[in-house]
N, C-alpha and C. Protein backbone atom coordinates (compact mmCIF):
# COMPACT_ATOMS: atom_id res chain seq x y z
N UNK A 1 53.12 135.06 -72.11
CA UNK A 1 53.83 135.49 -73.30
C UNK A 1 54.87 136.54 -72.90
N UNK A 2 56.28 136.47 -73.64
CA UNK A 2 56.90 137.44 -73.29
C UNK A 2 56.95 138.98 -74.16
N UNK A 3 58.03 139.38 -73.65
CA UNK A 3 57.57 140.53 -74.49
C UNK A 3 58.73 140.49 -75.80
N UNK A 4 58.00 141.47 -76.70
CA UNK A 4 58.40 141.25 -78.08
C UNK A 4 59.49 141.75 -78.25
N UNK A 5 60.64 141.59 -78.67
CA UNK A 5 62.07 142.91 -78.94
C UNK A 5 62.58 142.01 -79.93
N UNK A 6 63.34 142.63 -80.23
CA UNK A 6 64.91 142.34 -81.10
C UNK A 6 65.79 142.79 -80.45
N UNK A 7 66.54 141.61 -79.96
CA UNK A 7 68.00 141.85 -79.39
C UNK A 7 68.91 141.75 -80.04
N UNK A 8 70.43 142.25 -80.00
CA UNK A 8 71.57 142.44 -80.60
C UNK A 8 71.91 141.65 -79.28
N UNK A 9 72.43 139.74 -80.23
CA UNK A 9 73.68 138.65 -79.40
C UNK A 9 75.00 138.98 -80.04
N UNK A 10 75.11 139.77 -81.08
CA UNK A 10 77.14 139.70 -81.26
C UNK A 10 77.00 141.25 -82.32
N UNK A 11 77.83 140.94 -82.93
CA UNK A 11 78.18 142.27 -83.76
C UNK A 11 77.12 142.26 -84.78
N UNK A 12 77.02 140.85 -85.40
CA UNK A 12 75.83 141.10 -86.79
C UNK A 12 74.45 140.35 -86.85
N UNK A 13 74.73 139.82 -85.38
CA UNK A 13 73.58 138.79 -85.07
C UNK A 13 72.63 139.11 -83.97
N UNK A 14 71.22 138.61 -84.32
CA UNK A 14 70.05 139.61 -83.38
C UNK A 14 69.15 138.16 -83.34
N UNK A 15 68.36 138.70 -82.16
CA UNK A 15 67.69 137.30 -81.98
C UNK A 15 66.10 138.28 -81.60
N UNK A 16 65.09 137.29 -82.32
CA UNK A 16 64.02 137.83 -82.02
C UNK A 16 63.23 137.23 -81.19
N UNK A 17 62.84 138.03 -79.93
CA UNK A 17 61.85 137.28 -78.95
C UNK A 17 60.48 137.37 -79.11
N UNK A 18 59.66 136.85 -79.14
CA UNK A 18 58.14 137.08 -78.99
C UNK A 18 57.14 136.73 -79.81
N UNK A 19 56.89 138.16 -81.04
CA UNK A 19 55.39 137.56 -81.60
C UNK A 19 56.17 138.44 -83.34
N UNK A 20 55.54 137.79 -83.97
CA UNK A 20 56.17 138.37 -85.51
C UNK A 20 54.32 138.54 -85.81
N UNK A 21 53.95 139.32 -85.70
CA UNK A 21 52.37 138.97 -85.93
C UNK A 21 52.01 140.80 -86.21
N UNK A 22 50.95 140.80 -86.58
CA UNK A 22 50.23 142.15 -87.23
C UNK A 22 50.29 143.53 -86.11
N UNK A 23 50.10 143.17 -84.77
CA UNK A 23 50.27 143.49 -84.08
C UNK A 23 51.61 144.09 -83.41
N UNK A 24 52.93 143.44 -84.02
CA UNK A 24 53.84 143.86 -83.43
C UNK A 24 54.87 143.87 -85.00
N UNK A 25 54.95 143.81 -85.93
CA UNK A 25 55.42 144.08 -87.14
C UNK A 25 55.97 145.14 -87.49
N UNK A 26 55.15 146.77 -87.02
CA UNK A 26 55.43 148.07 -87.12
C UNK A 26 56.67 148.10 -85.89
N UNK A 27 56.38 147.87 -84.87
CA UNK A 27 57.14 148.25 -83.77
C UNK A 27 58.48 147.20 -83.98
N UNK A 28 58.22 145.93 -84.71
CA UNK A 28 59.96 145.38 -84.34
C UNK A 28 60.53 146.01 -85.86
N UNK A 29 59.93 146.46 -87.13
CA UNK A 29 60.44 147.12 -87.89
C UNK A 29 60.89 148.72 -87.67
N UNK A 30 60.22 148.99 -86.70
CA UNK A 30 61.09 150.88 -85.99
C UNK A 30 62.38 150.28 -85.21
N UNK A 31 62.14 149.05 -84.48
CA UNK A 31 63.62 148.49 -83.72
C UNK A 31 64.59 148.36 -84.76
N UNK A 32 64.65 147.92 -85.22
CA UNK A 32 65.25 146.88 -86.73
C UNK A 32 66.24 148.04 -87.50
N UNK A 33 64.98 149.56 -87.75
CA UNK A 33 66.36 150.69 -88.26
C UNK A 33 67.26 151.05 -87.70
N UNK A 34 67.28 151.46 -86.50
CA UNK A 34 68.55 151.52 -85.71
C UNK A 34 69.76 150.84 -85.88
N UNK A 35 68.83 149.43 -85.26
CA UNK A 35 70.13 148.52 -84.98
C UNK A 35 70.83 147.69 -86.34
N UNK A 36 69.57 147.80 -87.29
CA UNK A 36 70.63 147.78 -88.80
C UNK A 36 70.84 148.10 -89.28
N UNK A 37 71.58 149.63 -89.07
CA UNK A 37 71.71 150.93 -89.92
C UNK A 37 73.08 150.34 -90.02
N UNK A 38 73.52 150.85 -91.34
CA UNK A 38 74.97 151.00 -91.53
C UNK A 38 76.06 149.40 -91.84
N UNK A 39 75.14 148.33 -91.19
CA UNK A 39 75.91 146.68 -91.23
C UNK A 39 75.63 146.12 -92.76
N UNK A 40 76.61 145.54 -92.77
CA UNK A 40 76.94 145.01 -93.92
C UNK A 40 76.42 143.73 -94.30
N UNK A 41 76.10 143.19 -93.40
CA UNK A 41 75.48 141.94 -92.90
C UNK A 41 74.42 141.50 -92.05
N UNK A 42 73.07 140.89 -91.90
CA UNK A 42 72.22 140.70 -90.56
C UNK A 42 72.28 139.46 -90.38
N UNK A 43 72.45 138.47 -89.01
CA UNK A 43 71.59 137.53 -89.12
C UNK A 43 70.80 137.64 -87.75
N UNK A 44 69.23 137.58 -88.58
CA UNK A 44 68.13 137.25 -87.53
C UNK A 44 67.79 135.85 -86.74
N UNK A 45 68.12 135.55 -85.52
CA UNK A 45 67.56 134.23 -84.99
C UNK A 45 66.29 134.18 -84.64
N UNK A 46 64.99 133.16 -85.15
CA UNK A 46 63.96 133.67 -84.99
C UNK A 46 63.26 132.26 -84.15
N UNK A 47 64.53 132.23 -83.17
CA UNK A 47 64.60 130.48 -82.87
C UNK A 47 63.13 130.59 -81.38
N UNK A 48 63.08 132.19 -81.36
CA UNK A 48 62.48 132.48 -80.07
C UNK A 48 60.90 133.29 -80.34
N UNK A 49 60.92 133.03 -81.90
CA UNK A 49 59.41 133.32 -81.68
C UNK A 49 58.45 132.48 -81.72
N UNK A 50 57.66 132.69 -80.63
CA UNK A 50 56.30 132.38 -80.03
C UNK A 50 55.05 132.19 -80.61
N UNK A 51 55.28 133.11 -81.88
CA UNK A 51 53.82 133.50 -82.92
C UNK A 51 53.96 134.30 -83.84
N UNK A 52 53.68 134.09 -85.51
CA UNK A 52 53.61 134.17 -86.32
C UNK A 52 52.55 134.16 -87.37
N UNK A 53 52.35 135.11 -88.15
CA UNK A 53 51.51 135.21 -89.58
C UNK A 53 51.92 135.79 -90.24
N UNK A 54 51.07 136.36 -91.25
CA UNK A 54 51.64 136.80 -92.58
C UNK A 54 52.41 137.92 -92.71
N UNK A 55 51.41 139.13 -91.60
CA UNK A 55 52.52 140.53 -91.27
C UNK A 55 53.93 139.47 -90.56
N UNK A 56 54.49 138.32 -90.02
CA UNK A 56 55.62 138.09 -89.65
C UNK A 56 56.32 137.72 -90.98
N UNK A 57 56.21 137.35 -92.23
CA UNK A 57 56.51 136.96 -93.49
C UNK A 57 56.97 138.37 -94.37
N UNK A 58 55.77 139.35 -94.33
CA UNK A 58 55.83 140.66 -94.61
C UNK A 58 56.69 141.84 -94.20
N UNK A 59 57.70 141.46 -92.86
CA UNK A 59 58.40 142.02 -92.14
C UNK A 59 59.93 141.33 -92.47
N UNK A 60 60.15 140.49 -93.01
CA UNK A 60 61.12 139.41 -93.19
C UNK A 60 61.17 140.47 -94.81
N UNK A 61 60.40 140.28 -95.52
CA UNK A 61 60.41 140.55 -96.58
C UNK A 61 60.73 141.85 -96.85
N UNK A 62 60.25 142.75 -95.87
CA UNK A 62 60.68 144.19 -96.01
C UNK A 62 62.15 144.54 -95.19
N UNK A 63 62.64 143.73 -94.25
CA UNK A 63 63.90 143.54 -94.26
C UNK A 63 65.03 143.19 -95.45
N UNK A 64 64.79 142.09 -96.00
CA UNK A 64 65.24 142.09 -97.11
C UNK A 64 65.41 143.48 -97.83
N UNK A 65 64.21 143.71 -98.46
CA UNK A 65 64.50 145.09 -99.34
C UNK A 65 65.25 146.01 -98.68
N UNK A 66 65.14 146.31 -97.29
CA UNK A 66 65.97 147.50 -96.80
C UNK A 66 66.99 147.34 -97.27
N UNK A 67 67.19 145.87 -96.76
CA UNK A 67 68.54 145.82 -97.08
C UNK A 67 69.50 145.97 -98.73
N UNK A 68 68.79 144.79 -99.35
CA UNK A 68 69.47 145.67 -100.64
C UNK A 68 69.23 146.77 -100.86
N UNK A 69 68.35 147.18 -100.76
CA UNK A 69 68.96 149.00 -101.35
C UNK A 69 69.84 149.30 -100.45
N UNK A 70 70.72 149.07 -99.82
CA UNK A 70 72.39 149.69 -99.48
C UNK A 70 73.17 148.40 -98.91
N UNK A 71 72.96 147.38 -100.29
CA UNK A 71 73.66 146.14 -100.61
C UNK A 71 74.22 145.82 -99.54
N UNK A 72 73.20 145.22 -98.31
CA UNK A 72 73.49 144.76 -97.34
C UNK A 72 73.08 142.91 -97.50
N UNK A 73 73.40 142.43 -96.87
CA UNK A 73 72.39 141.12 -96.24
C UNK A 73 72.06 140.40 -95.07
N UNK A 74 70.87 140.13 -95.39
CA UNK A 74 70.06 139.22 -94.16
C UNK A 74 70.13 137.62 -94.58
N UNK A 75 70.24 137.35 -93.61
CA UNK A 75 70.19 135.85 -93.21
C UNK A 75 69.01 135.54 -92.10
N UNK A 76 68.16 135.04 -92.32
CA UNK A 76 67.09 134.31 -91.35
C UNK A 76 67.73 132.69 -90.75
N UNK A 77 67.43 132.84 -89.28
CA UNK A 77 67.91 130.95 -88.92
C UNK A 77 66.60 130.65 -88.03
N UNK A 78 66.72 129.49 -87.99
CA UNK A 78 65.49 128.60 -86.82
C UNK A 78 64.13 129.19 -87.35
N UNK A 79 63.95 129.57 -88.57
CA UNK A 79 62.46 130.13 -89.33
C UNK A 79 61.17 129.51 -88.84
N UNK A 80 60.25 129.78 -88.20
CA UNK A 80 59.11 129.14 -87.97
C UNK A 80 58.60 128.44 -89.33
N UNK A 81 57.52 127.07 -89.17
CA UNK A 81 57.31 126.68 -90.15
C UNK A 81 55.81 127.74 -90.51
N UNK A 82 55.27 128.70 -89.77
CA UNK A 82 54.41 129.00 -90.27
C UNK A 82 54.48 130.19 -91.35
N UNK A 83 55.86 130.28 -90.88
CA UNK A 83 56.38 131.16 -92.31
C UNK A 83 56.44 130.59 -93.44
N UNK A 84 56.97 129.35 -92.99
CA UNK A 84 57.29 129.08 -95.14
C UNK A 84 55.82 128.45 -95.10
N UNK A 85 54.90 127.77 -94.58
CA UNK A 85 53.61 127.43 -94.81
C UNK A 85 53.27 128.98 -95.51
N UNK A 86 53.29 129.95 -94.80
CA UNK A 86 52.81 131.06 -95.58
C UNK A 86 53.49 131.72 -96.95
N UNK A 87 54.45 131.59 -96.84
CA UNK A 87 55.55 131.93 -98.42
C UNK A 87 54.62 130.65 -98.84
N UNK A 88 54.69 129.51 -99.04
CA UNK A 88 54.07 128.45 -99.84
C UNK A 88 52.33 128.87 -100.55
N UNK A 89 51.96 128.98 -99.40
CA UNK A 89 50.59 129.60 -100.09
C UNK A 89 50.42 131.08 -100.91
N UNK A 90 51.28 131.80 -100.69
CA UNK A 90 51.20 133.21 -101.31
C UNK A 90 52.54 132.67 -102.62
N UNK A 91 53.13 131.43 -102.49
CA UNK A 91 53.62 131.19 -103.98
C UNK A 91 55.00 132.30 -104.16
N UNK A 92 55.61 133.05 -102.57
CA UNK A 92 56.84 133.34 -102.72
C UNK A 92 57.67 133.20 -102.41
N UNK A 93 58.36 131.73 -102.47
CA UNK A 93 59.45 131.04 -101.58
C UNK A 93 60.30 131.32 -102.31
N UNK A 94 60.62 131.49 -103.36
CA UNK A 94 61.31 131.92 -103.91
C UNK A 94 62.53 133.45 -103.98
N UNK A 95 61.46 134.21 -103.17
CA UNK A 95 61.76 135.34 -102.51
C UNK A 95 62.86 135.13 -101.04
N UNK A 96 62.60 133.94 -100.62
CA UNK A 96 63.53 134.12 -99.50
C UNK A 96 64.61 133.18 -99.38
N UNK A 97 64.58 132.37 -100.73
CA UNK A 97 65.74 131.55 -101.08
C UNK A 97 67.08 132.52 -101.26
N UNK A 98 67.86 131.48 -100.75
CA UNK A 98 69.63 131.93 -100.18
C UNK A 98 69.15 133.16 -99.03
N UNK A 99 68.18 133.24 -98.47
CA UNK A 99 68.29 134.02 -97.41
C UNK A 99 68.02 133.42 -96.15
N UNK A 100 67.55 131.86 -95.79
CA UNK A 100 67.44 131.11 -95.07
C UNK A 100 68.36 130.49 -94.79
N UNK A 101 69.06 130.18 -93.70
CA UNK A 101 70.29 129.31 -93.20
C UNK A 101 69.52 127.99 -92.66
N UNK A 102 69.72 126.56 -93.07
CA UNK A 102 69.72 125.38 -92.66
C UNK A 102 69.84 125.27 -91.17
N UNK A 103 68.82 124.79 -90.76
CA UNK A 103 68.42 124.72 -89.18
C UNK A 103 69.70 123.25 -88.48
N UNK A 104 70.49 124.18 -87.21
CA UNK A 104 71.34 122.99 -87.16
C UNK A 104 70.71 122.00 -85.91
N UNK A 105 69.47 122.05 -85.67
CA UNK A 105 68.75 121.12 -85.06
C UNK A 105 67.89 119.72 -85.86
N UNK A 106 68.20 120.66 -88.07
CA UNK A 106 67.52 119.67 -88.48
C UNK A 106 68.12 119.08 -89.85
């Protein structure tokens, strides 16, 4: 397994490597203020994570909020399916509609 980060690939775009999981949720959300302080825009590629649960759904979601409160936005791409399996069962897909970009592999 590699190790977990959020990288910055261009000016508004970040790619996440590793694990979106309970375990690493706190630590890529302390990465995450930094590097999205102040942008007007995010998009997360999440084409590179490895592993996922609900704290990885819960971290998506609290991105979001950061962001509107200083009317920013996020864009999620390459979303694991065990995310929206999990938005589906907790009944909040709705929550991350227009914040998902169409996978161009599918």
């Amino acid at each position: 397994m590699s190790e977990t980060k959020l990288e910055r690939v261009g000016a508004f775009h970040f790619q996440l490597h590793g694990e979106m999981t309970f375990t690493h949720a706190r630590s890529l959300l302390l990465q995450s203020e930094s590097l999205f302080a102040n942008l007007p825009d995010v998009e997360i590629d999440l084409m590179r994570v490895e592993k996922a649960d609900s704290a990885g759904l819960a971290l998506m979601l609290e991105w979001l909020a950061r962001a509107a409160e200083r009317d920013a936005r996020v864009i999620f791409t390459e979303v694991p399916e065990i995310i929206h399996s999990v938005a589906r069962l907790c009944q909040i897909e709705s929550l991350l509609t227009g914040h998902i970009a169409q996978s161009s592999s599918g």
